[in-house]
Protein backbone atom coordinates (compact mmCIF):
# COMPACT_ATOMS: atom_id res chain seq x y z
CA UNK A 1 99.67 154.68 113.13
CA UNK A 2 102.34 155.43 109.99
CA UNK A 3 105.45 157.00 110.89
CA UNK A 4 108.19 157.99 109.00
CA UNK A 5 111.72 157.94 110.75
CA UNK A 6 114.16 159.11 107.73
CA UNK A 7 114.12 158.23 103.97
CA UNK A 8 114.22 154.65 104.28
CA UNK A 9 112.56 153.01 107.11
CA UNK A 10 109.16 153.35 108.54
CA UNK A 11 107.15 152.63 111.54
CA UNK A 12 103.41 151.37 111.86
CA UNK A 13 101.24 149.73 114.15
CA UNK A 14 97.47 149.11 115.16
CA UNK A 15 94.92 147.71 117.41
CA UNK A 16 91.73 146.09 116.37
CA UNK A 17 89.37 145.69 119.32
CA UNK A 18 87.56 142.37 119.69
CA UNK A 19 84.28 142.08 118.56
CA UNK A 20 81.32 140.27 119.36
CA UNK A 21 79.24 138.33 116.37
CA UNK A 22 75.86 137.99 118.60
CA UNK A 23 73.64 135.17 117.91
CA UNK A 24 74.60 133.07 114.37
CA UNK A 25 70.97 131.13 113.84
CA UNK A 26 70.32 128.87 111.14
CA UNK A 27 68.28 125.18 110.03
CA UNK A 28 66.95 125.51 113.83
CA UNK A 29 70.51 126.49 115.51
CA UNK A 30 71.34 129.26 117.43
CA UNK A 31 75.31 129.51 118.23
CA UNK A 32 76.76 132.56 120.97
CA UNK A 33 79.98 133.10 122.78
CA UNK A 34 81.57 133.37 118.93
CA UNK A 35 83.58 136.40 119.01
CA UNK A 36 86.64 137.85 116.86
CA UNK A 37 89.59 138.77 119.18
CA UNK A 38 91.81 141.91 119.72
CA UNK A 39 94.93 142.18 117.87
CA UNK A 40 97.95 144.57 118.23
CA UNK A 41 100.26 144.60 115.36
CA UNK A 42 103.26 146.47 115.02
CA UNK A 43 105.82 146.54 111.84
CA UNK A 44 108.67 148.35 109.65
CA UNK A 45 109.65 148.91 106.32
CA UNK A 46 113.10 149.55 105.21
CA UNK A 47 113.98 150.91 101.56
CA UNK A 48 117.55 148.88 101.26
CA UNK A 49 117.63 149.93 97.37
CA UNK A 50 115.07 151.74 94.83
CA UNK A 51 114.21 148.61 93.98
CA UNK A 52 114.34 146.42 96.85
CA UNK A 53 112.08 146.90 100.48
CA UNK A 54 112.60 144.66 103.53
CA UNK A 55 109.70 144.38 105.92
CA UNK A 56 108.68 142.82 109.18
CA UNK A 57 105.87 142.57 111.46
CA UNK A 58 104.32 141.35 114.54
CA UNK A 59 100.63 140.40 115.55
CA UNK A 60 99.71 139.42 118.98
CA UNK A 61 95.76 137.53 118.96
CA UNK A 62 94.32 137.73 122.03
CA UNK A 63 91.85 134.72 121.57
CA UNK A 64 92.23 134.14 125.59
CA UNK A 65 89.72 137.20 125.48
CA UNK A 66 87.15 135.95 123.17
CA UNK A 67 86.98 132.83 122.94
CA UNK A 68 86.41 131.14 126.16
CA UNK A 69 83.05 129.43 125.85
CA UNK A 70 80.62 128.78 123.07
CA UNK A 71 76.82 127.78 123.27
CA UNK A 72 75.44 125.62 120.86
CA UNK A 73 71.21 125.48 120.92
CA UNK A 74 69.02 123.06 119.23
CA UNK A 75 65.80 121.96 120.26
CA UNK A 76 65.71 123.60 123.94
CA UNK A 77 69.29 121.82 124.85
CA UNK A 78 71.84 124.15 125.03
CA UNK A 79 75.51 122.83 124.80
CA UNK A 80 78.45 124.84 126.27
CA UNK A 81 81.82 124.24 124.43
CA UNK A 82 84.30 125.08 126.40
CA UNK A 83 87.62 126.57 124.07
CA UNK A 84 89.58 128.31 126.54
CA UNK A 85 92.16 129.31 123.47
CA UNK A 86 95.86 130.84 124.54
CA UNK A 87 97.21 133.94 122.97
CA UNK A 88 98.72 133.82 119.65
CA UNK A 89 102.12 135.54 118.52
CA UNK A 90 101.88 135.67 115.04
């Protein structure tokens, strides 16, 4: 979302839900549990001058969601990787 609060500052934010890659295969590996997290983002823009815009924003990662475990398979052995990643504020 965009919005516009007066002449010089602005509003905006979005949410990108996580999504999953499925399997990633290649030279004989097959790789799953590899996702892309959620992130909500908000931020503002304020015109100080014609010439001169200050902005800010926030982005919160959730890798805690997505990446927990990954499976790594070669050969008939399957190997769980364990990531168990925290949140990120960015």
């Amino acid at each position: 979302f965009v919005y516009r609060l007066n002449d010089t500052v602005n509003i905006g934010g979005s949410y990108l839900h996580k999504g999953g890659l499925g399997s990633l295969t290649g030279q004989g590996a097959r790789v799953t549990g590899f996702d892309m997290p959620a992130v909500a983002s908000i931020g503002t823009a304020v015109r100080v001058t014609e010439k001169l815009m200050l902005t800010a924003d926030y982005n919160r990662i959730f890798w805690s969601e997505s990446m927990r475990t990954i499976n790594v398979s070669q050969n008939g052995i399957t190997m769980p990787l364990r990531q168990n990643w925290d949140d990120q504020d960015v």
